[in-house]
PDB file of N, CA and C in Angstrom:
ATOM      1  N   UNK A   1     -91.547 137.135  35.579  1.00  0.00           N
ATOM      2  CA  UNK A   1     -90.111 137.002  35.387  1.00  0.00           C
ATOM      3  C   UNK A   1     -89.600 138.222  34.614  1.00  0.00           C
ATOM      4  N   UNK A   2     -88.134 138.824  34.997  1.00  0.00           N
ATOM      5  CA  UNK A   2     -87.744 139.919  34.302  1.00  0.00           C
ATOM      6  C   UNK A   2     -87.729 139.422  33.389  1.00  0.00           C
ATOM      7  N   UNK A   3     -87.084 140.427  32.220  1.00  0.00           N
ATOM      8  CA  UNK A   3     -87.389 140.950  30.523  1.00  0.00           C
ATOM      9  C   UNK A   3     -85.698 140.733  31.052  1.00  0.00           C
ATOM     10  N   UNK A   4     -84.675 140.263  29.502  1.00  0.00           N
ATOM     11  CA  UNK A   4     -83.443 139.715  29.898  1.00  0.00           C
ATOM     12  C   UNK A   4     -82.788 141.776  30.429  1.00  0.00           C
ATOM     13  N   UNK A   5     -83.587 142.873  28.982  1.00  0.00           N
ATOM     14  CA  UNK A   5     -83.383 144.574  29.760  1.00  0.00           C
ATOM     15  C   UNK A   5     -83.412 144.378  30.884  1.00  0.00           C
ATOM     16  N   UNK A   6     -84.490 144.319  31.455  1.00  0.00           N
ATOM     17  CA  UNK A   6     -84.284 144.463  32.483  1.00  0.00           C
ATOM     18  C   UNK A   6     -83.842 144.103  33.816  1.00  0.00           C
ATOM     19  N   UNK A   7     -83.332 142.558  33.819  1.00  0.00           N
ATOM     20  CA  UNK A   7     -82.266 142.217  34.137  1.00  0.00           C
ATOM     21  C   UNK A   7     -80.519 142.648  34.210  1.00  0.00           C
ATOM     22  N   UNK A   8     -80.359 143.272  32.709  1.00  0.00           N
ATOM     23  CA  UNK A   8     -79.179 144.125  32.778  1.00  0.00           C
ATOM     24  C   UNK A   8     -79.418 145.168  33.262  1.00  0.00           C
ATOM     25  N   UNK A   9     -80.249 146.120  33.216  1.00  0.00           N
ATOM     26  CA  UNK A   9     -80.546 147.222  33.911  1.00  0.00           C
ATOM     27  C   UNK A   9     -80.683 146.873  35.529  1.00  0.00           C
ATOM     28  N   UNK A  10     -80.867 146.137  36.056  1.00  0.00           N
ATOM     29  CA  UNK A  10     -80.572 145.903  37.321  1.00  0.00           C
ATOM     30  C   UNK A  10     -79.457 145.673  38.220  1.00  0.00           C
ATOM     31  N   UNK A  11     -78.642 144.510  36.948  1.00  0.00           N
ATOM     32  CA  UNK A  11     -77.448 144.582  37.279  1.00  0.00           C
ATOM     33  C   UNK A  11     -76.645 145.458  37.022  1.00  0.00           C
ATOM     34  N   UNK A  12     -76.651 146.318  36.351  1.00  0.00           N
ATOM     35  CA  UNK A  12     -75.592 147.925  35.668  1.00  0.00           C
ATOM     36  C   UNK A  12     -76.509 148.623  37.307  1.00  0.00           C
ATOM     37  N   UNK A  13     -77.455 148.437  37.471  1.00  0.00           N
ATOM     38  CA  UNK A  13     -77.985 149.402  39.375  1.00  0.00           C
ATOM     39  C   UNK A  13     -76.901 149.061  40.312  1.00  0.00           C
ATOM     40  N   UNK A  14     -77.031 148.040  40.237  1.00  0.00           N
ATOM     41  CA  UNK A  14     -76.737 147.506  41.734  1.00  0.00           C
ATOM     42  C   UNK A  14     -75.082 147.102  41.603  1.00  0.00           C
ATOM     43  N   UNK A  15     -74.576 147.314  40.563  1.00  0.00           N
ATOM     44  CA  UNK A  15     -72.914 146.917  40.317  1.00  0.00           C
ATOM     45  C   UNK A  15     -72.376 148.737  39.933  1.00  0.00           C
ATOM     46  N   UNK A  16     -73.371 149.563  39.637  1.00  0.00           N
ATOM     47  CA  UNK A  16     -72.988 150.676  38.665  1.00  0.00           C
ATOM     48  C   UNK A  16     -71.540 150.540  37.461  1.00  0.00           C
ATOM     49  N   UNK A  17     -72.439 149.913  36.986  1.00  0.00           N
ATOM     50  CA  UNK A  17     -71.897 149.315  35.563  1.00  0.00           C
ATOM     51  C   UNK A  17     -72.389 150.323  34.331  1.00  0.00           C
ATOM     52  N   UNK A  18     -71.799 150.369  33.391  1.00  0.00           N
ATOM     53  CA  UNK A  18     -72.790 150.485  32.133  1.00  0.00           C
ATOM     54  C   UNK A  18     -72.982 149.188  31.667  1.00  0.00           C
ATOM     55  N   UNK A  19     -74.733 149.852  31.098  1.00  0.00           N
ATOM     56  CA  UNK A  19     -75.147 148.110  30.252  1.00  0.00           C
ATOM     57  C   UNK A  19     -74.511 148.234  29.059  1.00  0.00           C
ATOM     58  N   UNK A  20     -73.784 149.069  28.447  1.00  0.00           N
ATOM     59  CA  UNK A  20     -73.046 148.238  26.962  1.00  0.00           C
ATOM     60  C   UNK A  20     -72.104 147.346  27.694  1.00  0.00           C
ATOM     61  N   UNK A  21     -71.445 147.622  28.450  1.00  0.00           N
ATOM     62  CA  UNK A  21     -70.246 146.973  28.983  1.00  0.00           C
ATOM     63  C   UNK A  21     -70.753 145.493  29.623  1.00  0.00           C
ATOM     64  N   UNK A  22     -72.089 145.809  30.702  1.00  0.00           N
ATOM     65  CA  UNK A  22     -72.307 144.672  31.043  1.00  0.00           C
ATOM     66  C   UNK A  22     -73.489 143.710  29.824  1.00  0.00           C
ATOM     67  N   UNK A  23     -73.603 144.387  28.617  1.00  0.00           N
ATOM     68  CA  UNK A  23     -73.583 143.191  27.830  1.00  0.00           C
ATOM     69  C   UNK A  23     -73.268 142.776  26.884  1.00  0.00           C
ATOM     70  N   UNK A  24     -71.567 143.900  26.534  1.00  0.00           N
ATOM     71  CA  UNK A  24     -70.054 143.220  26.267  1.00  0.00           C
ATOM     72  C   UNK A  24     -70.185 141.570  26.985  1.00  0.00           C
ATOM     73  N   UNK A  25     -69.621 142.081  28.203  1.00  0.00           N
ATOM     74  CA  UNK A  25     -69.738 140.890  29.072  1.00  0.00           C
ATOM     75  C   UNK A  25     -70.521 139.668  28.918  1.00  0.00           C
ATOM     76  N   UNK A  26     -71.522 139.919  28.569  1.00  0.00           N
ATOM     77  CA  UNK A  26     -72.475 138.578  28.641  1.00  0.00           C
ATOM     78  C   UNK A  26     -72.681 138.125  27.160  1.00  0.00           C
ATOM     79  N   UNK A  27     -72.044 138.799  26.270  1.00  0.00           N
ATOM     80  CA  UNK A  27     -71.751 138.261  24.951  1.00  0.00           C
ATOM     81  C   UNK A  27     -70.730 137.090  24.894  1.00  0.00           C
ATOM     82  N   UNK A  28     -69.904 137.438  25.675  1.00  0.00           N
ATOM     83  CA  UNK A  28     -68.453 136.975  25.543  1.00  0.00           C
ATOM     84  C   UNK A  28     -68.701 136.133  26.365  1.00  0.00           C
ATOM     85  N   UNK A  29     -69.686 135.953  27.748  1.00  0.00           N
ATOM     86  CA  UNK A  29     -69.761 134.777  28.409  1.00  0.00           C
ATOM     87  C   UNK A  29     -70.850 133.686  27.891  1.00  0.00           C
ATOM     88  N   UNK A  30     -71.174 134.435  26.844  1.00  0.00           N
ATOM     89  CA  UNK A  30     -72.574 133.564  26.247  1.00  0.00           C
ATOM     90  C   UNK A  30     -71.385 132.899  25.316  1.00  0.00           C
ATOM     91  N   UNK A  31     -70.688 133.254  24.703  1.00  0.00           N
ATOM     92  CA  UNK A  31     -69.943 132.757  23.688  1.00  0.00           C
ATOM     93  C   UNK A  31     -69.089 131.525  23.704  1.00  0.00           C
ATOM     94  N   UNK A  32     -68.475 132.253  25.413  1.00  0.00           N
ATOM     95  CA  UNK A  32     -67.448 130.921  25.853  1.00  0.00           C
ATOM     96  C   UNK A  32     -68.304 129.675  26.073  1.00  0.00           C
ATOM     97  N   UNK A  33     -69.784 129.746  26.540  1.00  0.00           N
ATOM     98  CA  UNK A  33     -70.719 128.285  27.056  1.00  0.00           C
ATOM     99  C   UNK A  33     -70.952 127.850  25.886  1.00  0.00           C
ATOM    100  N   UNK A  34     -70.942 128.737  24.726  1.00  0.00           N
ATOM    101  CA  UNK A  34     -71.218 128.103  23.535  1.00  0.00           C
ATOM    102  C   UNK A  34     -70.088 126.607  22.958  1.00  0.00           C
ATOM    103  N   UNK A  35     -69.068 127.408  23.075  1.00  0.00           N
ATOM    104  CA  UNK A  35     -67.884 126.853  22.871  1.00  0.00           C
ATOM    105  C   UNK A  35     -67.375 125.830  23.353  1.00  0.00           C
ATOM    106  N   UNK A  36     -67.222 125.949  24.844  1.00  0.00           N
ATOM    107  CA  UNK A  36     -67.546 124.597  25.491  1.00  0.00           C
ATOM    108  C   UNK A  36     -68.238 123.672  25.744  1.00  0.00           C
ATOM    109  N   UNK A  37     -69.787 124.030  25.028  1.00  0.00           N
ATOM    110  CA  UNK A  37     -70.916 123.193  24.800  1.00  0.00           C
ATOM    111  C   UNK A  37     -70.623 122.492  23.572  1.00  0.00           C
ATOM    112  N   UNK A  38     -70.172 122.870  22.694  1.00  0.00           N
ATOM    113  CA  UNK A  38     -69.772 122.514  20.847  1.00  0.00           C
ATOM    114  C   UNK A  38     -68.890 121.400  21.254  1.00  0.00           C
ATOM    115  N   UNK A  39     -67.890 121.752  21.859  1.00  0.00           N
ATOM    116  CA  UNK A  39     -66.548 121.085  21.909  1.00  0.00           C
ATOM    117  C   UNK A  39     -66.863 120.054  22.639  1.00  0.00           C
ATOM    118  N   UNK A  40     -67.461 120.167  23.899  1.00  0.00           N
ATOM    119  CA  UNK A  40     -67.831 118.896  25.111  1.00  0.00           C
ATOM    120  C   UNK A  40     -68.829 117.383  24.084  1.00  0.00           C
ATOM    121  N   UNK A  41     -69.498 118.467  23.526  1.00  0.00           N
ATOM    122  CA  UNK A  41     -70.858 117.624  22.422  1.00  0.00           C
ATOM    123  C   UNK A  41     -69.435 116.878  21.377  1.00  0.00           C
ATOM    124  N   UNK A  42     -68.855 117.265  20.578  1.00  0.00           N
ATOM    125  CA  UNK A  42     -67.822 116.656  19.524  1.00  0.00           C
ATOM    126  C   UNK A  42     -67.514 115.423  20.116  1.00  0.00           C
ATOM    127  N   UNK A  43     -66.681 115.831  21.330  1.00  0.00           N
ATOM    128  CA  UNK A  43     -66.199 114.654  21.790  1.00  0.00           C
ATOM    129  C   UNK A  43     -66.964 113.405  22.502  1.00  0.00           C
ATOM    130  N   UNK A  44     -68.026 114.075  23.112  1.00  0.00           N
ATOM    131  CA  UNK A  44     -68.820 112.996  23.509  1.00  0.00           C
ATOM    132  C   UNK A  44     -69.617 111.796  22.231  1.00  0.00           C
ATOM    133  N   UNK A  45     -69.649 112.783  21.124  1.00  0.00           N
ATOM    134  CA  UNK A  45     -69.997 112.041  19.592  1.00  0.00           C
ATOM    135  C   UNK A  45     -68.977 111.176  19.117  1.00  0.00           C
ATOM    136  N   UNK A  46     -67.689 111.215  19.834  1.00  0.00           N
ATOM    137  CA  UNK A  46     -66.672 110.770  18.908  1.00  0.00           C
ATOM    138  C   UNK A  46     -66.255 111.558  17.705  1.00  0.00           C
ATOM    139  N   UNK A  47     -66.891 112.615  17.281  1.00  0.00           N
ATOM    140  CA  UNK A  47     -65.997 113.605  16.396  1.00  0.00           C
ATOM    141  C   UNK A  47     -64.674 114.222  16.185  1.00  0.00           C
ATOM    142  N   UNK A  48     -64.420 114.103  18.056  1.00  0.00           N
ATOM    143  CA  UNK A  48     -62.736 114.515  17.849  1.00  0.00           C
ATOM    144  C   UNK A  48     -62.333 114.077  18.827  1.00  0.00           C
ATOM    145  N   UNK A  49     -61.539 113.954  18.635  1.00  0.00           N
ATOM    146  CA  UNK A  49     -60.762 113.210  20.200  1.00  0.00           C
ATOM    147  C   UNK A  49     -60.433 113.633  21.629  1.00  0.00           C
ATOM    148  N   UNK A  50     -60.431 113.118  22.236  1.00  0.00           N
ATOM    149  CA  UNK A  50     -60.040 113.842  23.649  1.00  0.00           C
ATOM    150  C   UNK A  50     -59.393 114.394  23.910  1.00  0.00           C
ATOM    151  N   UNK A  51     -58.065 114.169  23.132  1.00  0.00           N
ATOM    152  CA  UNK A  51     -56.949 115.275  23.373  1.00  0.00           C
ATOM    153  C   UNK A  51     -57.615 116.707  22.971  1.00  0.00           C
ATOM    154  N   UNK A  52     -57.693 117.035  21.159  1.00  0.00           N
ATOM    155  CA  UNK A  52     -58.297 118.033  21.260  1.00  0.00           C
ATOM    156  C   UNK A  52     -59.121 118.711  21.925  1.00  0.00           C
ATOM    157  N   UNK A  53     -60.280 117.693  22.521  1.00  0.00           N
ATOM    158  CA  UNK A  53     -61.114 118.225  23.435  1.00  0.00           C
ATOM    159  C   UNK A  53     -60.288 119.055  24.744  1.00  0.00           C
ATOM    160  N   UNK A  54     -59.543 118.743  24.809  1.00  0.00           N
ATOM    161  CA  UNK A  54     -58.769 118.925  26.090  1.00  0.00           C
ATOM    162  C   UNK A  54     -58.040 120.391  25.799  1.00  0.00           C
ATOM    163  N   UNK A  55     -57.488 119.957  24.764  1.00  0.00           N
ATOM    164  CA  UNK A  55     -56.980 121.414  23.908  1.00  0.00           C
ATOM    165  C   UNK A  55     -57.366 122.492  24.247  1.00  0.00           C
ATOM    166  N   UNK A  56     -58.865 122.334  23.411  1.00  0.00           N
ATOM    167  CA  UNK A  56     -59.765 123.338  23.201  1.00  0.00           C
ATOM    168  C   UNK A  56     -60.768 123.958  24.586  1.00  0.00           C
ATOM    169  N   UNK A  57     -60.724 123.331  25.411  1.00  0.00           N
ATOM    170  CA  UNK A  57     -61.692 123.911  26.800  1.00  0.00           C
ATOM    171  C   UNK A  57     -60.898 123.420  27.942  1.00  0.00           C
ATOM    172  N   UNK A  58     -59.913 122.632  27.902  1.00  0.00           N
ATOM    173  CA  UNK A  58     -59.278 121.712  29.383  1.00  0.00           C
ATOM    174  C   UNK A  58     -59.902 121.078  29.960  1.00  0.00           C
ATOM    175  N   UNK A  59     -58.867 120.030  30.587  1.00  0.00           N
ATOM    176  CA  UNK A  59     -59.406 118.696  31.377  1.00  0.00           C
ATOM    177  C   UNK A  59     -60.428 118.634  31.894  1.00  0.00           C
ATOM    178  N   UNK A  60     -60.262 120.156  33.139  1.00  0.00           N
ATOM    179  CA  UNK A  60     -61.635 120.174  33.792  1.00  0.00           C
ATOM    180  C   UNK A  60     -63.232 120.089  33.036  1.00  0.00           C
ATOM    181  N   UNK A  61     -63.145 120.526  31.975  1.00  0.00           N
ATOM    182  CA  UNK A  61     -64.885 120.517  31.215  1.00  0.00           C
ATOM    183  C   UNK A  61     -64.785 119.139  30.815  1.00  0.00           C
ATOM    184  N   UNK A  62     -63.088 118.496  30.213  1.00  0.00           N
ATOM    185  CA  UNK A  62     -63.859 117.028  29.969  1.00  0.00           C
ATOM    186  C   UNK A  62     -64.102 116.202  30.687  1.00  0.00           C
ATOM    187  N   UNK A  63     -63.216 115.987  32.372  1.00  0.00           N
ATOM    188  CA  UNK A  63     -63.595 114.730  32.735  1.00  0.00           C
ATOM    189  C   UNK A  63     -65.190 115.162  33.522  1.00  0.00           C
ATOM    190  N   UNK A  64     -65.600 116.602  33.384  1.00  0.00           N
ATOM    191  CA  UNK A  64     -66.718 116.623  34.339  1.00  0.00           C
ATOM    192  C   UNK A  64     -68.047 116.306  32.961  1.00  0.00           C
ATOM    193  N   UNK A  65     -67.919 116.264  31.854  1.00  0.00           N
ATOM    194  CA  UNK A  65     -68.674 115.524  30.527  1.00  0.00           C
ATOM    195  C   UNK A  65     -68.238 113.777  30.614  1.00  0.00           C
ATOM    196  N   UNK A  66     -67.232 113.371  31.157  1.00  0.00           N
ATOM    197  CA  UNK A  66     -67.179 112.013  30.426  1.00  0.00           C
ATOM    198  C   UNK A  66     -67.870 111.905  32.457  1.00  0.00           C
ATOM    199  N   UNK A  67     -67.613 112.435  33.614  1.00  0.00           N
ATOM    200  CA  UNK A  67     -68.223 111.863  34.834  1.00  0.00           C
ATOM    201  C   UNK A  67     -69.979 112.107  34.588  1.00  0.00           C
ATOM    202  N   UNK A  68     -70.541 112.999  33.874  1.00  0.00           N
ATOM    203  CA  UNK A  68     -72.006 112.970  33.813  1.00  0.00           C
ATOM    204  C   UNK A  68     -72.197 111.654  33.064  1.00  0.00           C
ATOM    205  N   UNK A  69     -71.677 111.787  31.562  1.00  0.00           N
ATOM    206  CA  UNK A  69     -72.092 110.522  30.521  1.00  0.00           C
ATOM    207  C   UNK A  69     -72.034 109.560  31.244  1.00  0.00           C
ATOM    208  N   UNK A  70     -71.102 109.348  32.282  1.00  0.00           N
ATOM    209  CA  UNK A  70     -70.987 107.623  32.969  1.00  0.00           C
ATOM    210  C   UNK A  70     -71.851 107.619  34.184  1.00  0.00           C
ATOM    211  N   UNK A  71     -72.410 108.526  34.523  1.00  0.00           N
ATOM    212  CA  UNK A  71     -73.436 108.568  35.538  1.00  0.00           C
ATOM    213  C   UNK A  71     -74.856 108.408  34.749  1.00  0.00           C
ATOM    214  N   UNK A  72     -75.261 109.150  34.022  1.00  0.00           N
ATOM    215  CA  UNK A  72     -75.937 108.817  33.020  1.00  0.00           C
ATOM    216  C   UNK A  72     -76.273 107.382  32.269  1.00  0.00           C
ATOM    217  N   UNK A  73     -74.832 106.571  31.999  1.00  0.00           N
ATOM    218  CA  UNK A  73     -75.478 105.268  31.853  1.00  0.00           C
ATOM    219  C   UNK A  73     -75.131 104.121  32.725  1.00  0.00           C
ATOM    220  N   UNK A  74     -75.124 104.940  33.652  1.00  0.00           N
ATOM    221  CA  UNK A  74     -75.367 103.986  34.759  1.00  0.00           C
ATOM    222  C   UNK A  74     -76.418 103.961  35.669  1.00  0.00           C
ATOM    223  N   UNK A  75     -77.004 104.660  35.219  1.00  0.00           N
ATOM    224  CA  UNK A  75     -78.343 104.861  35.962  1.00  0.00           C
ATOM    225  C   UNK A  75     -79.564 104.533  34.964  1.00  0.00           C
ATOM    226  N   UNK A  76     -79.195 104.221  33.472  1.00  0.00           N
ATOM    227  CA  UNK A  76     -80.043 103.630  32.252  1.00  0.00           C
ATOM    228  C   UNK A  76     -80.055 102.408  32.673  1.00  0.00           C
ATOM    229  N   UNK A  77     -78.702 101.665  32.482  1.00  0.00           N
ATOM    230  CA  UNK A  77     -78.480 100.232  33.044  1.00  0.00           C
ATOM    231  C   UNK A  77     -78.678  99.499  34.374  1.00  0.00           C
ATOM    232  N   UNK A  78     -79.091 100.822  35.347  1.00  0.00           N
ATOM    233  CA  UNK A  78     -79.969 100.260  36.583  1.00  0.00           C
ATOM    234  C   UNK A  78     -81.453 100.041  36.355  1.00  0.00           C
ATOM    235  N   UNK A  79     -81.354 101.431  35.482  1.00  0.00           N
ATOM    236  CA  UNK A  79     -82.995 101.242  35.226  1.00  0.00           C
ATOM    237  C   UNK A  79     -83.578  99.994  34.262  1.00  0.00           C
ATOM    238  N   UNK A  80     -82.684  99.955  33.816  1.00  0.00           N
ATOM    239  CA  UNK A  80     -82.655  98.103  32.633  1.00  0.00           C
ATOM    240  C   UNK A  80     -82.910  96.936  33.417  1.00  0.00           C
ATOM    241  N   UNK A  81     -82.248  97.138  34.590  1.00  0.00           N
ATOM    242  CA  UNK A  81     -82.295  95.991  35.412  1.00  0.00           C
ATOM    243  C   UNK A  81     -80.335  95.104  34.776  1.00  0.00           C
ATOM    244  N   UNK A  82     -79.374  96.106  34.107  1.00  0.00           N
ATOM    245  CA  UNK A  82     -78.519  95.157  33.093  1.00  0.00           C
ATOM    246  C   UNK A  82     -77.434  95.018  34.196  1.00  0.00           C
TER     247      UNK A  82
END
């Protein structure tokens, strides 16, 4: 498996990019999954509410977190037999 270098160095080849730029880029996209991972996790804890949640990343990241969680226990409670 590539080295994550050399992965950017492949992609700065084949896009002719520079790698500071393309990992500008992947800072800032590492950052945003962060963010929407933090925020999706809060609300699924009950830490903050949905609105904020909604606020902070939009509808789309929450109802596709509250459609996993309910797939998720619904497939516990099959497996329960409940």
């Amino acid at each position: 498996m590539a080295s994550t270098l050399e992965k950017l160095e492949t992609i700065a080849r084949l896009t002719n990019q520079d790698v500071t730029h393309l990992l500008a880029r992947a800072i800032e996209l590492g950052v945003e999954q962060l963010w929407v991972q933090t925020i999706v996790d809060l609300y699924l804890k009950g830490q903050i509410p949905r609105e904020e949640a909604i606020q902070a990343v939009g509808l789309k990241w929450v109802e596709r977190a509250e459609q996993i969680r309910d797939a998720v226990l619904e497939d516990v409670r099959w497996g329960l037999g409940l």
